[in-house]
N, C-alpha and C. Protein backbone atom coordinates (compact mmCIF):
# COMPACT_ATOMS: atom_id res chain seq x y z
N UNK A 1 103.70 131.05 103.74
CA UNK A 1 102.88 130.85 102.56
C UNK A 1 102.32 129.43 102.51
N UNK A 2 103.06 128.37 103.09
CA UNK A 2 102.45 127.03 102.98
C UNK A 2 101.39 126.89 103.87
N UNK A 3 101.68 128.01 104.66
CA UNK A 3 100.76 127.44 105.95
C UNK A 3 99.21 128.24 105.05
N UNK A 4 99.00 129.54 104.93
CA UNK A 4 98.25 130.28 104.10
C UNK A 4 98.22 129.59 103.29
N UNK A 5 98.46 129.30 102.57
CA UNK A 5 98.11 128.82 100.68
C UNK A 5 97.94 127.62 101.28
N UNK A 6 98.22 126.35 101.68
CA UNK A 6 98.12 125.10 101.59
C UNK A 6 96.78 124.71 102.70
N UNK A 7 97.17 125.37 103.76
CA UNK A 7 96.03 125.16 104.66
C UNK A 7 95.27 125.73 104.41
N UNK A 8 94.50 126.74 103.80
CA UNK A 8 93.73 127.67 103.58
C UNK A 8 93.09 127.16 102.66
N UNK A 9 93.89 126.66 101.60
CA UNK A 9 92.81 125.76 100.81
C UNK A 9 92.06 124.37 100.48
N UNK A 10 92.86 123.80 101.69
CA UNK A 10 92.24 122.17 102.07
C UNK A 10 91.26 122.74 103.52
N UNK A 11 91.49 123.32 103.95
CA UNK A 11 90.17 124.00 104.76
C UNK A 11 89.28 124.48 104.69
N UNK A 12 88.85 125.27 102.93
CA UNK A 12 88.14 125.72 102.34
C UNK A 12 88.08 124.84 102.08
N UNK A 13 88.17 123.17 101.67
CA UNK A 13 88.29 122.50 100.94
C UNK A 13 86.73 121.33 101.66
N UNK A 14 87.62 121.33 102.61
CA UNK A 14 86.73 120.40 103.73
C UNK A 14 85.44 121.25 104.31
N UNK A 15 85.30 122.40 104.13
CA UNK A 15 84.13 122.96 104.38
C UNK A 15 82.65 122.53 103.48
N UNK A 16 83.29 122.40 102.24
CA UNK A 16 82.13 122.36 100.46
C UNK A 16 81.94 120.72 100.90
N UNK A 17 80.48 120.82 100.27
CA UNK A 17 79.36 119.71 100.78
C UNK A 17 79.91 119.11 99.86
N UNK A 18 80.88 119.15 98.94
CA UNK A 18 80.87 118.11 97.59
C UNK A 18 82.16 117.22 98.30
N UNK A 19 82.76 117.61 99.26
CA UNK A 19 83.82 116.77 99.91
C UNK A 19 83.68 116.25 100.96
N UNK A 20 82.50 116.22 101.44
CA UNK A 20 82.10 115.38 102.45
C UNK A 20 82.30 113.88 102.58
N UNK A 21 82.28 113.02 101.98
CA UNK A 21 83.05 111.82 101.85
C UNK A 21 84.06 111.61 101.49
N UNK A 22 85.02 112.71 101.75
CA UNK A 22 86.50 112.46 102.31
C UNK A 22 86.99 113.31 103.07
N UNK A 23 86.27 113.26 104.30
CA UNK A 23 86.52 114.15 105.77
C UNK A 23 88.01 113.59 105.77
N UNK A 24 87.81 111.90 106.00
CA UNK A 24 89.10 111.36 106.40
C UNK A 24 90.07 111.87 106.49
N UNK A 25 90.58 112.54 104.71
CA UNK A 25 91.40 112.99 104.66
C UNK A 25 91.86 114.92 104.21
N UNK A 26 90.80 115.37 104.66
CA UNK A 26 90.64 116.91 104.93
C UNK A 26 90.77 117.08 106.39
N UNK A 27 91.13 117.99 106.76
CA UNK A 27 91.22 118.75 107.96
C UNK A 27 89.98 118.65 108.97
N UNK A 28 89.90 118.46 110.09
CA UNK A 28 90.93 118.15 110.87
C UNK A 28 91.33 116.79 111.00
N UNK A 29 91.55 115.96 110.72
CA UNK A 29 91.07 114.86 110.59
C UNK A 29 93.27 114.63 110.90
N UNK A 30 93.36 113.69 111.27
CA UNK A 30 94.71 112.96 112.11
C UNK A 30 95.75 112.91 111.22
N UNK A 31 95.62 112.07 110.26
CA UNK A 31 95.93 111.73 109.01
C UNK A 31 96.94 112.79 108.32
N UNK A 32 95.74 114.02 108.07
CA UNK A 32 96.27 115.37 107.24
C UNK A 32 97.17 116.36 108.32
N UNK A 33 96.98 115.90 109.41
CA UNK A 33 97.44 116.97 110.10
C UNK A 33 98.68 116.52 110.20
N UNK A 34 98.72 115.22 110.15
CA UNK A 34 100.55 115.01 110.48
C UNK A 34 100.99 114.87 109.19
N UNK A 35 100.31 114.65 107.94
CA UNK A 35 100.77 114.67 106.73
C UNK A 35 101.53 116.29 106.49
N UNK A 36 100.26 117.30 106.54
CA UNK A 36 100.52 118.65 106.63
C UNK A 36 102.01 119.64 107.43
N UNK A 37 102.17 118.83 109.00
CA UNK A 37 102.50 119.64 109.90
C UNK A 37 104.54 118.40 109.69
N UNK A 38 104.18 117.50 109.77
CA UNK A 38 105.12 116.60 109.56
C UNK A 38 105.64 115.75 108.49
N UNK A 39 104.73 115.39 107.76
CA UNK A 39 105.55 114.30 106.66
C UNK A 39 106.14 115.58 105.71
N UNK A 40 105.19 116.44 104.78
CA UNK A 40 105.66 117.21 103.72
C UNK A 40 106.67 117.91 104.14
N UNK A 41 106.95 118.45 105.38
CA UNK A 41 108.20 119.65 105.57
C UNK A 41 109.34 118.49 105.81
N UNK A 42 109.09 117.75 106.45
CA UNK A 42 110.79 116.30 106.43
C UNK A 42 110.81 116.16 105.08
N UNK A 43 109.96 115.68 104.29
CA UNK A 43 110.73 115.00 102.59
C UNK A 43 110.63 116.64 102.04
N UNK A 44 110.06 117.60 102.07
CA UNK A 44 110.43 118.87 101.42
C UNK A 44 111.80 119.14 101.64
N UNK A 45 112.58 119.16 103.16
CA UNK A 45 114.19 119.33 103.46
C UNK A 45 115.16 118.51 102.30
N UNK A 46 114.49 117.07 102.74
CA UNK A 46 115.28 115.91 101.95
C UNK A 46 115.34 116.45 100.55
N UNK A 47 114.09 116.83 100.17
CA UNK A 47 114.55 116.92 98.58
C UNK A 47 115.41 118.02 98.31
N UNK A 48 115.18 118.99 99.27
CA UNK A 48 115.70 120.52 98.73
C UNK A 48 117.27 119.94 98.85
N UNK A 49 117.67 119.29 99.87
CA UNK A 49 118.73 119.70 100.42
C UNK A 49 119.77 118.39 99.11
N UNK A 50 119.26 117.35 98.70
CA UNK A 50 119.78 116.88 97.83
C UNK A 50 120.03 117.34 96.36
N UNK A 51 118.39 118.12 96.01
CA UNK A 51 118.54 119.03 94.51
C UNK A 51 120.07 120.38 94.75
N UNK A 52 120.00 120.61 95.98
CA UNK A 52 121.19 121.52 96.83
C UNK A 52 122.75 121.22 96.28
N UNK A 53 123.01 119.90 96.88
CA UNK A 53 123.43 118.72 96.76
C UNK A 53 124.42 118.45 94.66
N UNK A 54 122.98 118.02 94.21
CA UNK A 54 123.27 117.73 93.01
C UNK A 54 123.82 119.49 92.08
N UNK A 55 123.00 119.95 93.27
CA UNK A 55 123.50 121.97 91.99
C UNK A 55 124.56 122.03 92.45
N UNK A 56 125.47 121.68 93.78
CA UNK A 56 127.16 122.24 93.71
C UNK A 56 127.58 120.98 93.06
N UNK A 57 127.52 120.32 93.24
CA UNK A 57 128.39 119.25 92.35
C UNK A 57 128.28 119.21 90.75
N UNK A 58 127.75 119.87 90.11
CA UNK A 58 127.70 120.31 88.47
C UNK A 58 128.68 120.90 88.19
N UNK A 59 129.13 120.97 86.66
CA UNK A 59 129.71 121.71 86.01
C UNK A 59 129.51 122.67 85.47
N UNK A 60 127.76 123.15 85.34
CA UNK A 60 127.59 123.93 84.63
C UNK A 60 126.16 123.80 84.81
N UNK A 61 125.58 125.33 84.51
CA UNK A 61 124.08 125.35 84.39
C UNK A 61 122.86 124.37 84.32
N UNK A 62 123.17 123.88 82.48
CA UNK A 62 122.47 122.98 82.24
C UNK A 62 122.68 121.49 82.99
N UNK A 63 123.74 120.92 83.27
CA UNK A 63 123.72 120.11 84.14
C UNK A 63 123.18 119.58 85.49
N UNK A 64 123.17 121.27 86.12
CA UNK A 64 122.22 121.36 87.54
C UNK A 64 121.21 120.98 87.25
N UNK A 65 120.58 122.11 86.39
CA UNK A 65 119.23 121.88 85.87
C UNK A 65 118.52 120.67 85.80
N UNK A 66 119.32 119.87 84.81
CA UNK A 66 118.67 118.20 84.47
C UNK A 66 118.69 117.92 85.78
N UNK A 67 119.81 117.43 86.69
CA UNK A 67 119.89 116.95 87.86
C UNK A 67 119.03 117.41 88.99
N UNK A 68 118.64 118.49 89.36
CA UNK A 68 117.64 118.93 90.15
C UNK A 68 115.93 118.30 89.58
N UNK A 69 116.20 118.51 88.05
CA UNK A 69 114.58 118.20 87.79
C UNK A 69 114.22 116.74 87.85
N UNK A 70 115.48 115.85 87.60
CA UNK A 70 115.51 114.57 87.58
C UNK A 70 115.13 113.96 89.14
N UNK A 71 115.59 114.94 90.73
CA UNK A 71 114.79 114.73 91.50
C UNK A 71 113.61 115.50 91.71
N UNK A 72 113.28 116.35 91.45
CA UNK A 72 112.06 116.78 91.64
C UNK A 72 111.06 116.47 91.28
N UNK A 73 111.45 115.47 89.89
CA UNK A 73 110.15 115.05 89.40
C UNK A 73 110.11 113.20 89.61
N UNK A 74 111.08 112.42 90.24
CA UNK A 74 111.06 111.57 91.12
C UNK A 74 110.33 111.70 92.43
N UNK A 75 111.01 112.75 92.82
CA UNK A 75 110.54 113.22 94.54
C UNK A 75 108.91 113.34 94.69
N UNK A 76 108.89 114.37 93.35
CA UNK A 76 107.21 114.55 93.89
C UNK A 76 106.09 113.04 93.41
N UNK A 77 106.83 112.52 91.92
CA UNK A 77 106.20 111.51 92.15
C UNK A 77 105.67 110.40 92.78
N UNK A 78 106.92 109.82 93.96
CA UNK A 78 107.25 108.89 94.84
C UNK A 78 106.68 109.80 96.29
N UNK A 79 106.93 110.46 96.61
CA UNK A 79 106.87 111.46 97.63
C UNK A 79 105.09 111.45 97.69
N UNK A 80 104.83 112.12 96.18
CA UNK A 80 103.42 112.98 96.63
C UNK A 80 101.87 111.65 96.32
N UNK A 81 102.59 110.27 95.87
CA UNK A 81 101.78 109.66 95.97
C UNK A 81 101.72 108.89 96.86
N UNK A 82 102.98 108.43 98.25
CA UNK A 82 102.57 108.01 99.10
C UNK A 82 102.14 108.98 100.11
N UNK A 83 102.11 110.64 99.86
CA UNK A 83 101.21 111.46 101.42
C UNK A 83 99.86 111.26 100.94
N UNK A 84 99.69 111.16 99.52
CA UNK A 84 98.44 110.70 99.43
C UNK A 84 97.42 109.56 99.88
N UNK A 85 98.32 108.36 99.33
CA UNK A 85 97.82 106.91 100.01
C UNK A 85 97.96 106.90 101.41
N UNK A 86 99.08 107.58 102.45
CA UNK A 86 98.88 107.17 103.17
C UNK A 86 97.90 108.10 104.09
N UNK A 87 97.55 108.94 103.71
CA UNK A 87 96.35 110.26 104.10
C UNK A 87 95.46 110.00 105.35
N UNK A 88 95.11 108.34 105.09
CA UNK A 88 93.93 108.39 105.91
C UNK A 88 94.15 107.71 107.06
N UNK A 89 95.83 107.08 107.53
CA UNK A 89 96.69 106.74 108.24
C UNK A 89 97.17 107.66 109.23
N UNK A 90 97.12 107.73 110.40
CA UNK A 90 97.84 108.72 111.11
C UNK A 90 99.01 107.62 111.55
N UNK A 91 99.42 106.58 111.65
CA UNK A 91 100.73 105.74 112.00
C UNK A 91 101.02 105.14 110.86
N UNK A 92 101.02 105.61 109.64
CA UNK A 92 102.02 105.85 107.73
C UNK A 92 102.03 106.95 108.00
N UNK A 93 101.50 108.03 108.53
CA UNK A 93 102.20 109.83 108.14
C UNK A 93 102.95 109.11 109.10
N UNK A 94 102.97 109.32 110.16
CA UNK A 94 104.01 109.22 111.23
C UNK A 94 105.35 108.17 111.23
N UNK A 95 105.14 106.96 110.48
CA UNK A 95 106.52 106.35 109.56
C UNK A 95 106.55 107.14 108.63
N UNK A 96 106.13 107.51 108.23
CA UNK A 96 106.34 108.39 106.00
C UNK A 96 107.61 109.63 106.21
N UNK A 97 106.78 110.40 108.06
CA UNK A 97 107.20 111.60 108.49
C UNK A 97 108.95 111.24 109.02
N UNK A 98 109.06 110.12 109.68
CA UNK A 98 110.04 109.56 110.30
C UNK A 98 110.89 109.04 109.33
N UNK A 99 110.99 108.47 108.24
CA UNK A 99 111.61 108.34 107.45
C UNK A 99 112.17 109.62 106.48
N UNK A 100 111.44 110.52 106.20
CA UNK A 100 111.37 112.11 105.83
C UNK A 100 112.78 112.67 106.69
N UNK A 101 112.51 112.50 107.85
CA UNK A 101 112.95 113.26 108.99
C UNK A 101 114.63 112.62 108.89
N UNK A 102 114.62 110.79 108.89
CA UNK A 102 115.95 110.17 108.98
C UNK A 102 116.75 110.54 107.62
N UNK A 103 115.99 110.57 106.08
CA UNK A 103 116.68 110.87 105.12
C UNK A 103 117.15 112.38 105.41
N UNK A 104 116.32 113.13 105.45
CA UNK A 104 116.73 114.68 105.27
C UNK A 104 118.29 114.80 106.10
N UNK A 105 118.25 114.17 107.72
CA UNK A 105 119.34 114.57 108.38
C UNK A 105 120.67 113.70 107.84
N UNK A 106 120.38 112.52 107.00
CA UNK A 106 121.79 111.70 106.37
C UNK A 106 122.08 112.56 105.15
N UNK A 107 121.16 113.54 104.40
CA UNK A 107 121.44 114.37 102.92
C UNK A 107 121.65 115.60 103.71
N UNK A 108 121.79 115.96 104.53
CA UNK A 108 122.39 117.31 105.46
C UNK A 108 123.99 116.98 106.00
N UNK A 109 123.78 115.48 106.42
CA UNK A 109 125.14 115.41 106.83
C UNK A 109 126.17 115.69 105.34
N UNK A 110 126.03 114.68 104.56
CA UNK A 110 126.21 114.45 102.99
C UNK A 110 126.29 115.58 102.73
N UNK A 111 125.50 116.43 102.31
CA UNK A 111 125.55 117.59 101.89
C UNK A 111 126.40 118.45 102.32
N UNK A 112 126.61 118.55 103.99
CA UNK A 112 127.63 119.48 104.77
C UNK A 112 129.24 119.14 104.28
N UNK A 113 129.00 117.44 104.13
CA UNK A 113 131.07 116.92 103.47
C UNK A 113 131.35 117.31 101.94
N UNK A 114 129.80 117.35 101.43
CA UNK A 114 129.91 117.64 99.79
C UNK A 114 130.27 119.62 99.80
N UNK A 115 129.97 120.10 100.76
CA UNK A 115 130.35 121.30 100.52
C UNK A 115 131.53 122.02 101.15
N UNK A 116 131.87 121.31 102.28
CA UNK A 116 132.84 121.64 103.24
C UNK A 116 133.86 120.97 102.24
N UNK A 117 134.46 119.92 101.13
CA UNK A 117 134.98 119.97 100.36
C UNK A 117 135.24 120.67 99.28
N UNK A 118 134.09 120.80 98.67
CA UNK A 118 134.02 122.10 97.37
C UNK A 118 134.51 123.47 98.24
N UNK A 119 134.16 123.88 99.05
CA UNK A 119 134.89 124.79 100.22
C UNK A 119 136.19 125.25 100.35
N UNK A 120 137.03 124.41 100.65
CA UNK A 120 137.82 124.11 101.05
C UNK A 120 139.08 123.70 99.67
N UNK A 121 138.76 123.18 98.67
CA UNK A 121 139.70 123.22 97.55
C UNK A 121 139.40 123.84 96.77
């Protein structure tokens, strides 16, 4: 669906004459493609896997809740305004992506001791 829904509509996107002065950062263009193919799916893991994270370690419903939305609405803020700025960068996607990539696998490790404990007692 990301690939359909997301690409499908920044490709429709970059086709319309009214976006022509920002090829840069429409398709195909360097920038979006590693933003698209690499930065968003590394910090998408990171976040999932920490909102993951914060939902077993709750006590209760409403607690998850706050705690998941409290990153999600960090994440996308911090997150979705530097794939933006760095858009027209193909070496910032490619640090943005690499940093994406180093958090996600330290909140996987984290995540694996936070549950292999809850697990286990």
């Amino acid at each position: 669906l990301y690939l359909l829904i997301g690409g499908g509509a920044a490709s429709i996107a970059a086709s319309l004459d009214i976006c022509a002065p920002h090829r840069d950062v429409l398709p195909p263009a360097a920038g979006w493609a590693a933003a698209f193919f690499l930065s968003t799916p590394c910090w998408s893991l990171c976040v999932s896997v920490l909102c993951a994270v914060v939902s077993s370690m709750a006590r209760d419903v409403r607690a998850a809740q706050q705690g998941v939305w409290f990153i999600v609405f960090f994440a996308t803020l911090i997150c979705g305004s530097a794939l933006t700025r760095l858009m027209p960068s193909l070496s910032g996607q490619l640090i943005f992506a690499c940093a994406g990539a180093l958090l996600g696998s330290i909140a996987l490790g984290a995540g694996a001791v936070v549950m292999s404990r809850d697990l286990t007692h």
